[in-house]
N, C-alpha and C. Protein backbone atom coordinates (compact mmCIF):
# COMPACT_ATOMS: atom_id res chain seq x y z
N UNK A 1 12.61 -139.66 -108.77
CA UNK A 1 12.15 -139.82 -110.13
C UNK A 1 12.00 -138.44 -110.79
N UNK A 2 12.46 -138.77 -111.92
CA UNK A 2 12.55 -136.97 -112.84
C UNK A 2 11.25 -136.81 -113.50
N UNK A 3 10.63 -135.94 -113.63
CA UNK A 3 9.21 -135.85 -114.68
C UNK A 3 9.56 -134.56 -115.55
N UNK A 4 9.34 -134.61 -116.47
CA UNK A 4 8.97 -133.29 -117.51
C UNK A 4 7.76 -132.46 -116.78
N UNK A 5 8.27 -131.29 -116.97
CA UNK A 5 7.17 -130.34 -116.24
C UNK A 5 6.99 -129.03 -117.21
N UNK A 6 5.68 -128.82 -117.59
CA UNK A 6 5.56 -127.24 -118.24
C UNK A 6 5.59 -126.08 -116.65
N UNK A 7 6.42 -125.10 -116.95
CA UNK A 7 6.34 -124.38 -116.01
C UNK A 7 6.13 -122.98 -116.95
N UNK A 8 5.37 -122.14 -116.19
CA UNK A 8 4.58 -121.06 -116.60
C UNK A 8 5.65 -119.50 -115.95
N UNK A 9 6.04 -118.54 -116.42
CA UNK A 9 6.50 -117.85 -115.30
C UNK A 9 6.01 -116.57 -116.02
N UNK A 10 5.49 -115.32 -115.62
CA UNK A 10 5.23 -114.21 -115.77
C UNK A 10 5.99 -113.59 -114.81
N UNK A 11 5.79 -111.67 -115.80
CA UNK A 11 7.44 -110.59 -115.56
C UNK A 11 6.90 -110.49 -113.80
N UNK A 12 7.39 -110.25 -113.45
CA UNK A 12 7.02 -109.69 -111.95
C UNK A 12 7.87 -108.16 -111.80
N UNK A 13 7.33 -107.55 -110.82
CA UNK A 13 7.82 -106.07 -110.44
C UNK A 13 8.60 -105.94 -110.65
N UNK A 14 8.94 -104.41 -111.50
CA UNK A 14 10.48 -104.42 -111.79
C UNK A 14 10.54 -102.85 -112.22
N UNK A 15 11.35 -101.99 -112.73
CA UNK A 15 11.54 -100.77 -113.16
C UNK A 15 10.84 -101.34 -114.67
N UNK A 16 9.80 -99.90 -114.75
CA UNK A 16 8.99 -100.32 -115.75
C UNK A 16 7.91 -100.98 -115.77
N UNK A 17 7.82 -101.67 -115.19
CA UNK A 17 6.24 -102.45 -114.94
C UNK A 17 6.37 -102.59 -113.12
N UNK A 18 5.71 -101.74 -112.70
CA UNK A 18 5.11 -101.64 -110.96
C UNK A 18 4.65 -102.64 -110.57
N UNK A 19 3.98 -103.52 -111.08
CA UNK A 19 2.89 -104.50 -110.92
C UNK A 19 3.06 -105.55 -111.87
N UNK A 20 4.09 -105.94 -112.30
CA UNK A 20 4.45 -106.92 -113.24
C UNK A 20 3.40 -106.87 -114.62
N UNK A 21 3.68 -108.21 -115.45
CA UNK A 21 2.79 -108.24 -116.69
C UNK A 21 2.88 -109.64 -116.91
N UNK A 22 1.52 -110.43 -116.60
CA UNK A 22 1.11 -111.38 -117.26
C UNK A 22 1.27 -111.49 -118.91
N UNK A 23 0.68 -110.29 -119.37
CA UNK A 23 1.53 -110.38 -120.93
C UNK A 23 2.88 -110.96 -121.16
N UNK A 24 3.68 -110.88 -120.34
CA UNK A 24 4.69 -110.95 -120.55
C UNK A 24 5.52 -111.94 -119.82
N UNK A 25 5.53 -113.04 -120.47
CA UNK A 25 5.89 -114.68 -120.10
C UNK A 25 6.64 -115.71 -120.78
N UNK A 26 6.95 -116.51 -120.18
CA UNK A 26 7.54 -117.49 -120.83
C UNK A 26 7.23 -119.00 -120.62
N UNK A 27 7.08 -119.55 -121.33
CA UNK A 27 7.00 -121.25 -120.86
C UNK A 27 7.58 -122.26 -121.42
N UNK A 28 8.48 -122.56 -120.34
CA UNK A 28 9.33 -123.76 -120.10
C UNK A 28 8.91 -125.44 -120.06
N UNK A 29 9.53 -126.11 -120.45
CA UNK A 29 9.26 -127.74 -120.60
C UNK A 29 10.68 -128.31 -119.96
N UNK A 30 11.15 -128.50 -118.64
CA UNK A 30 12.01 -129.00 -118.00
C UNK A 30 11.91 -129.76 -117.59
N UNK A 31 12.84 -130.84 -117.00
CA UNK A 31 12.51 -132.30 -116.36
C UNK A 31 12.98 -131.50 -115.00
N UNK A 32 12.27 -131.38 -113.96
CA UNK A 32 12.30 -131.40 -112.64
C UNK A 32 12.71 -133.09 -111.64
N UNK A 33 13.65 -132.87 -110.74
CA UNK A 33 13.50 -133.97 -109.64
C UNK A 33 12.44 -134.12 -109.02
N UNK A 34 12.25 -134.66 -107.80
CA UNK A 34 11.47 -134.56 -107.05
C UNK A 34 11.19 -133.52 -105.98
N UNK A 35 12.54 -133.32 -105.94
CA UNK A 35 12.97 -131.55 -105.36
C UNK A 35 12.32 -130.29 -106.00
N UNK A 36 12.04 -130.33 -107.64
CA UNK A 36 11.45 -129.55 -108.22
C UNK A 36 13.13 -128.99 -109.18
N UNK A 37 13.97 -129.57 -109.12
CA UNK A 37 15.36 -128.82 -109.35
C UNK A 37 15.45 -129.24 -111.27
N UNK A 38 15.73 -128.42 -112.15
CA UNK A 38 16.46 -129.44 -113.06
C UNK A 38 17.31 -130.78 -113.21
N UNK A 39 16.87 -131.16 -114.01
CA UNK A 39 17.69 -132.59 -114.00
C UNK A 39 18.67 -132.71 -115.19
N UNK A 40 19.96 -132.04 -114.88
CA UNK A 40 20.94 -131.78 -116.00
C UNK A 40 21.04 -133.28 -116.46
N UNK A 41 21.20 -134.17 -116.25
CA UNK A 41 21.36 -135.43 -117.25
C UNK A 41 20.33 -135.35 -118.06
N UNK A 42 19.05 -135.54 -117.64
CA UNK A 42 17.89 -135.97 -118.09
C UNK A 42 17.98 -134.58 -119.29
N UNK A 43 18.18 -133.34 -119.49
CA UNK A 43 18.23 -132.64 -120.19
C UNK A 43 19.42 -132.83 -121.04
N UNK A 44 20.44 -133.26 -120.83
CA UNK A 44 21.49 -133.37 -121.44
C UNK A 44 21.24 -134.90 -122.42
N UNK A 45 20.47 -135.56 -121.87
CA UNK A 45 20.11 -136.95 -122.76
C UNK A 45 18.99 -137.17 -123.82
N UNK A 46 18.11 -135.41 -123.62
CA UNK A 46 16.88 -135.33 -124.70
C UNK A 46 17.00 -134.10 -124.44
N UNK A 47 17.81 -133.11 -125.28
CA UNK A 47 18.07 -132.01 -125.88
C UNK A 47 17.09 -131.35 -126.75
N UNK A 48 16.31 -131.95 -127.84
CA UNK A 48 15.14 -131.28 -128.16
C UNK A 48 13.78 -131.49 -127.25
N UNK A 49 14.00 -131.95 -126.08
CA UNK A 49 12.59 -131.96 -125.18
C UNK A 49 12.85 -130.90 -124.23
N UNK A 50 13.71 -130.08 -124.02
CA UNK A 50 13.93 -128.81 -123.21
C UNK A 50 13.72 -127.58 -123.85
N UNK A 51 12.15 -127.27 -123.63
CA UNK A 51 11.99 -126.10 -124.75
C UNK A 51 11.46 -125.04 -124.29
N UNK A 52 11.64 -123.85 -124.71
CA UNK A 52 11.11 -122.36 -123.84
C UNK A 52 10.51 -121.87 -125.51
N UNK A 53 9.31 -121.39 -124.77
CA UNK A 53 8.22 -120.15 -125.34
C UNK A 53 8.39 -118.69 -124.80
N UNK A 54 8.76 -117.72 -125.23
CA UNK A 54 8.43 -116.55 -124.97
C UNK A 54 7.50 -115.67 -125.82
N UNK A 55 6.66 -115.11 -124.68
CA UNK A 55 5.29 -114.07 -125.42
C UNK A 55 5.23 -112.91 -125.13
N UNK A 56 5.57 -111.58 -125.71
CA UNK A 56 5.55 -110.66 -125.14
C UNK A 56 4.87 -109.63 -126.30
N UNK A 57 4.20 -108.67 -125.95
CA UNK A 57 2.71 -108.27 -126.60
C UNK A 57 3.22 -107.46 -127.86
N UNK A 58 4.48 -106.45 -127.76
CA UNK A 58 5.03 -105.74 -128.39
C UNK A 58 6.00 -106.78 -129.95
N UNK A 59 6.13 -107.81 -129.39
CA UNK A 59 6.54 -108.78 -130.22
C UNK A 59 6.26 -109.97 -130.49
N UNK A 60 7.00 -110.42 -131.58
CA UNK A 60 6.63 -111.94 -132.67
C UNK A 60 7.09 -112.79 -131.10
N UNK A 61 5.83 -113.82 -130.89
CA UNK A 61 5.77 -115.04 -130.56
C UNK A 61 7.48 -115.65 -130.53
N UNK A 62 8.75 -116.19 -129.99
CA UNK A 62 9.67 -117.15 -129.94
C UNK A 62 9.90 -118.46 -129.47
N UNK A 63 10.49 -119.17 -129.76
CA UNK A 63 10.50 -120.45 -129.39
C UNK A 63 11.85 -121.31 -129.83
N UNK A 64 12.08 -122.25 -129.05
CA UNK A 64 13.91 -122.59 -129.26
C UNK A 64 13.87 -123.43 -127.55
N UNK A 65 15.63 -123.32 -127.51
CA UNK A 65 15.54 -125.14 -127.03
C UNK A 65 16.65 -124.40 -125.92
N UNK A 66 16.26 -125.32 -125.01
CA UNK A 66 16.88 -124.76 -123.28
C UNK A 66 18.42 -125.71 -123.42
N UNK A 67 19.22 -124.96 -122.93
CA UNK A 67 20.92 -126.17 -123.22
C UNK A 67 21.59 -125.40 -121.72
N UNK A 68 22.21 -126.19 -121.05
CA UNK A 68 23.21 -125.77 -120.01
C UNK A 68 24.56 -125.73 -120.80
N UNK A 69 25.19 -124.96 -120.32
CA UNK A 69 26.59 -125.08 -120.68
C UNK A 69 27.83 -124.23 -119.63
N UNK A 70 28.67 -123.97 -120.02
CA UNK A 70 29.32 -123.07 -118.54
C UNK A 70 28.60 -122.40 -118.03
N UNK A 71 28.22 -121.57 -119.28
CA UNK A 71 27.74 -119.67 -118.36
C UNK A 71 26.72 -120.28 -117.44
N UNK A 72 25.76 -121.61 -117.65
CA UNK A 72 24.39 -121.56 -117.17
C UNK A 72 23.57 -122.13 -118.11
N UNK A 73 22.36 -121.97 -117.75
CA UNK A 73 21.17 -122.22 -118.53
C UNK A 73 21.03 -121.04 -120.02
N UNK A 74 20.93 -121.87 -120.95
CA UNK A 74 20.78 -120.24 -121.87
C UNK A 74 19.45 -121.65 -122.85
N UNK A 75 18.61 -120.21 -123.52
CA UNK A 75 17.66 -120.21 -124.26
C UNK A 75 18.01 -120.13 -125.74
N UNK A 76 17.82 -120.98 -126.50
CA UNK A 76 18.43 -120.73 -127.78
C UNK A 76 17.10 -120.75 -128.62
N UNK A 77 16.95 -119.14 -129.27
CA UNK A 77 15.69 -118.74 -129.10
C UNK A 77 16.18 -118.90 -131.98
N UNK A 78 15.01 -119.51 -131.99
CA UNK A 78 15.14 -120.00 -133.16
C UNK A 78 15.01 -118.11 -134.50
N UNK A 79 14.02 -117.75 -133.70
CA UNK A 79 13.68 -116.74 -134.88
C UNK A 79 14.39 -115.12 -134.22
N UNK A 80 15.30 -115.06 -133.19
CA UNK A 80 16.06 -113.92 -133.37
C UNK A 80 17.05 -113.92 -134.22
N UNK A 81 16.65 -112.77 -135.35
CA UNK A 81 17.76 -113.00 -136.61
C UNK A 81 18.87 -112.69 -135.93
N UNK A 82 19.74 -112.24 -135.04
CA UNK A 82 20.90 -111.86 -134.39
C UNK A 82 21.72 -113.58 -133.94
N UNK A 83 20.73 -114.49 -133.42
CA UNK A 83 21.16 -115.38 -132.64
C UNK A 83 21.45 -114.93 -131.25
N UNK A 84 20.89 -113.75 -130.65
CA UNK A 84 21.02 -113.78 -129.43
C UNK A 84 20.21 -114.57 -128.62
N UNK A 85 21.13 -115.10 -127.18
CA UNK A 85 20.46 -116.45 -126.86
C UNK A 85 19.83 -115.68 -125.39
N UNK A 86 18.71 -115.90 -124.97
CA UNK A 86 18.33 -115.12 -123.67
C UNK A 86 18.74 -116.50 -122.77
N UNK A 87 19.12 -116.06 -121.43
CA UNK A 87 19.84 -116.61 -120.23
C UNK A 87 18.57 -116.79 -119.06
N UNK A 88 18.74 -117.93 -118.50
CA UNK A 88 17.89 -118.62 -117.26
C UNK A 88 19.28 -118.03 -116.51
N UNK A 89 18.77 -116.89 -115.38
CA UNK A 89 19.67 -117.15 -114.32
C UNK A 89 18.95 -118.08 -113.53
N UNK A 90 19.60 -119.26 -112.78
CA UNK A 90 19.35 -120.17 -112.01
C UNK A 90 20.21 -120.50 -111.25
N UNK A 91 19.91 -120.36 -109.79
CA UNK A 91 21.04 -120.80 -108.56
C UNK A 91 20.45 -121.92 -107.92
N UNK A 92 19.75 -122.94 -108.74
CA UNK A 92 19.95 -124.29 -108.50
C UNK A 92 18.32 -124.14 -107.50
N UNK A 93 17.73 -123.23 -107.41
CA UNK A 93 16.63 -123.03 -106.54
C UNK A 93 15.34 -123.91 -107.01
N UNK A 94 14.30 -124.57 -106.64
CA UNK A 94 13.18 -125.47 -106.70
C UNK A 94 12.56 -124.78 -107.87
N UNK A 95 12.16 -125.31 -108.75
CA UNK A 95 10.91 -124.54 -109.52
C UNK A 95 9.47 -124.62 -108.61
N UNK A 96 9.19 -123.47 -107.47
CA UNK A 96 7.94 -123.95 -107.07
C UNK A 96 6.92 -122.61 -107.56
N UNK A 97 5.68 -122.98 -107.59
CA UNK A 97 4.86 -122.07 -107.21
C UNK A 97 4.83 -120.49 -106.39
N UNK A 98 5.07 -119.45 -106.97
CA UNK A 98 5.14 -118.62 -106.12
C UNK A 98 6.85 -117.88 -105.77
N UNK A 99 7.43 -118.69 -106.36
CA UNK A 99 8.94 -118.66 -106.51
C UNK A 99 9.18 -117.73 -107.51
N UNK A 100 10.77 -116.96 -107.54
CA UNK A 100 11.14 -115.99 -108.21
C UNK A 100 12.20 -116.78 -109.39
N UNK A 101 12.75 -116.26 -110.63
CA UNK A 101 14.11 -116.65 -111.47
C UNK A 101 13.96 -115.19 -112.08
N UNK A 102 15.39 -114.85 -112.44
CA UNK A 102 15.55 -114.03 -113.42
C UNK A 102 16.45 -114.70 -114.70
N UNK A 103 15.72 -113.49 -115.72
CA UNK A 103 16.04 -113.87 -117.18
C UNK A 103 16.82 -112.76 -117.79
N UNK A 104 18.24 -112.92 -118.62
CA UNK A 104 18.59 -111.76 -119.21
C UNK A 104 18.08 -112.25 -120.48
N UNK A 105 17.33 -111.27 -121.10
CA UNK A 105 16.45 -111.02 -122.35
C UNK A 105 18.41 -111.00 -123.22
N UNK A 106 17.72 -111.48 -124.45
CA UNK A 106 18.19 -110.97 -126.06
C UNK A 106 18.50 -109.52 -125.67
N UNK A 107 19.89 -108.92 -125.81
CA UNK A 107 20.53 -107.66 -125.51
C UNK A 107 20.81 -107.56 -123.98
N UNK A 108 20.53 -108.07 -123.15
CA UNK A 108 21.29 -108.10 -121.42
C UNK A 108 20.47 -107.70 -120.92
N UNK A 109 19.37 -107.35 -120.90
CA UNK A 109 18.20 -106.79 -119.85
C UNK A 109 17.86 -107.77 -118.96
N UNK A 110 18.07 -107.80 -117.55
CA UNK A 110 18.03 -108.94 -116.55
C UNK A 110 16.65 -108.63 -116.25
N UNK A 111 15.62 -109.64 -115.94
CA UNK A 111 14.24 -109.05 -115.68
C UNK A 111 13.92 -110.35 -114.64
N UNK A 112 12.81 -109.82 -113.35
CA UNK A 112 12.60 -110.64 -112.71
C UNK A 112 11.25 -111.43 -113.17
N UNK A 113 11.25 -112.90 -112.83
CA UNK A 113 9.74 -113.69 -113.23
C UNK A 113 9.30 -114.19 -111.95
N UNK A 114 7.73 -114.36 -111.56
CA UNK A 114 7.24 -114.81 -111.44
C UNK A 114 7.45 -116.83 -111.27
N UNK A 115 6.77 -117.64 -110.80
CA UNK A 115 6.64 -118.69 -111.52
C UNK A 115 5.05 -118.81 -111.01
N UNK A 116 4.26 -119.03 -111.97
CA UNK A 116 3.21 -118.79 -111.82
C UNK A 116 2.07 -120.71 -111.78
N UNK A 117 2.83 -121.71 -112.52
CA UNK A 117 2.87 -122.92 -112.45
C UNK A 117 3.57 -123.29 -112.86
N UNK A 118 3.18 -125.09 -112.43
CA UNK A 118 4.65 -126.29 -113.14
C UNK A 118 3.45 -127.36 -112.23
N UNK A 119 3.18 -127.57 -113.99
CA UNK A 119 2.54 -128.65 -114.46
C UNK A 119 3.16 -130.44 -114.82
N UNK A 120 3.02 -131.36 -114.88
CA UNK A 120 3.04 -132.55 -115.66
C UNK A 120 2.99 -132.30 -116.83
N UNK A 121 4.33 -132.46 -117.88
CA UNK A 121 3.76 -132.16 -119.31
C UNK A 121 4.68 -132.44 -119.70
């Protein structure tokens, strides 16, 4: 059975931040399996219910809608006047607790996250 899940992920260690930054996060609304995996149908069948938040201290609040397509998972983020879309790298790995994903930010900066929860939501 698939459920919608808010998942929480903060930056984790990286060049530039030693000790990661809770400031600096994102939160996701994905339908997980029971595996914890995305559920490309279930996302592909409610397209505005796949949605990412990014918060980062130096900048405006974003928000926009999660879509698979060849490259992958990409973020289609509403208020970058460019339309650059930031990228979920994802190799199909569990969303769990304690687990790693990386994200290439708006301009290609690959950064590692955290997943910090994944909630019912």
């Amino acid at each position: 059975m698939t459920l919608w899940n808010i998942i929480k992920l903060e930056l984790a260690p990286s060049d530039g931040f030693p000790v990661g930054s809770a400031g600096r996060s994102y939160i996701l609304r994905l339908p997980l399996t029971e595996e914890g995996l995305i559920d490309q149908a279930v996302c592909k069948s409610h397209p505005n219910e796949a949605i990412v938040r990014r918060f980062w201290p130096n900048e405006p609040d974003q928000s926009g809608n999660i879509i698979r397509n060849t490259d992958g998972w990409k973020f289609c983020f509403k208020a970058f006047s460019k339309g650059e879309p930031g990228w979920l790298q994802y190799a199909n790995q569990p969303f769990r607790v304690g687990g790693f994903v990386s994200i290439v930010e708006p301009g290609g900066l690959s950064l590692p996250y955290r997943i910090v929860s994944v909630v019912p939501g």
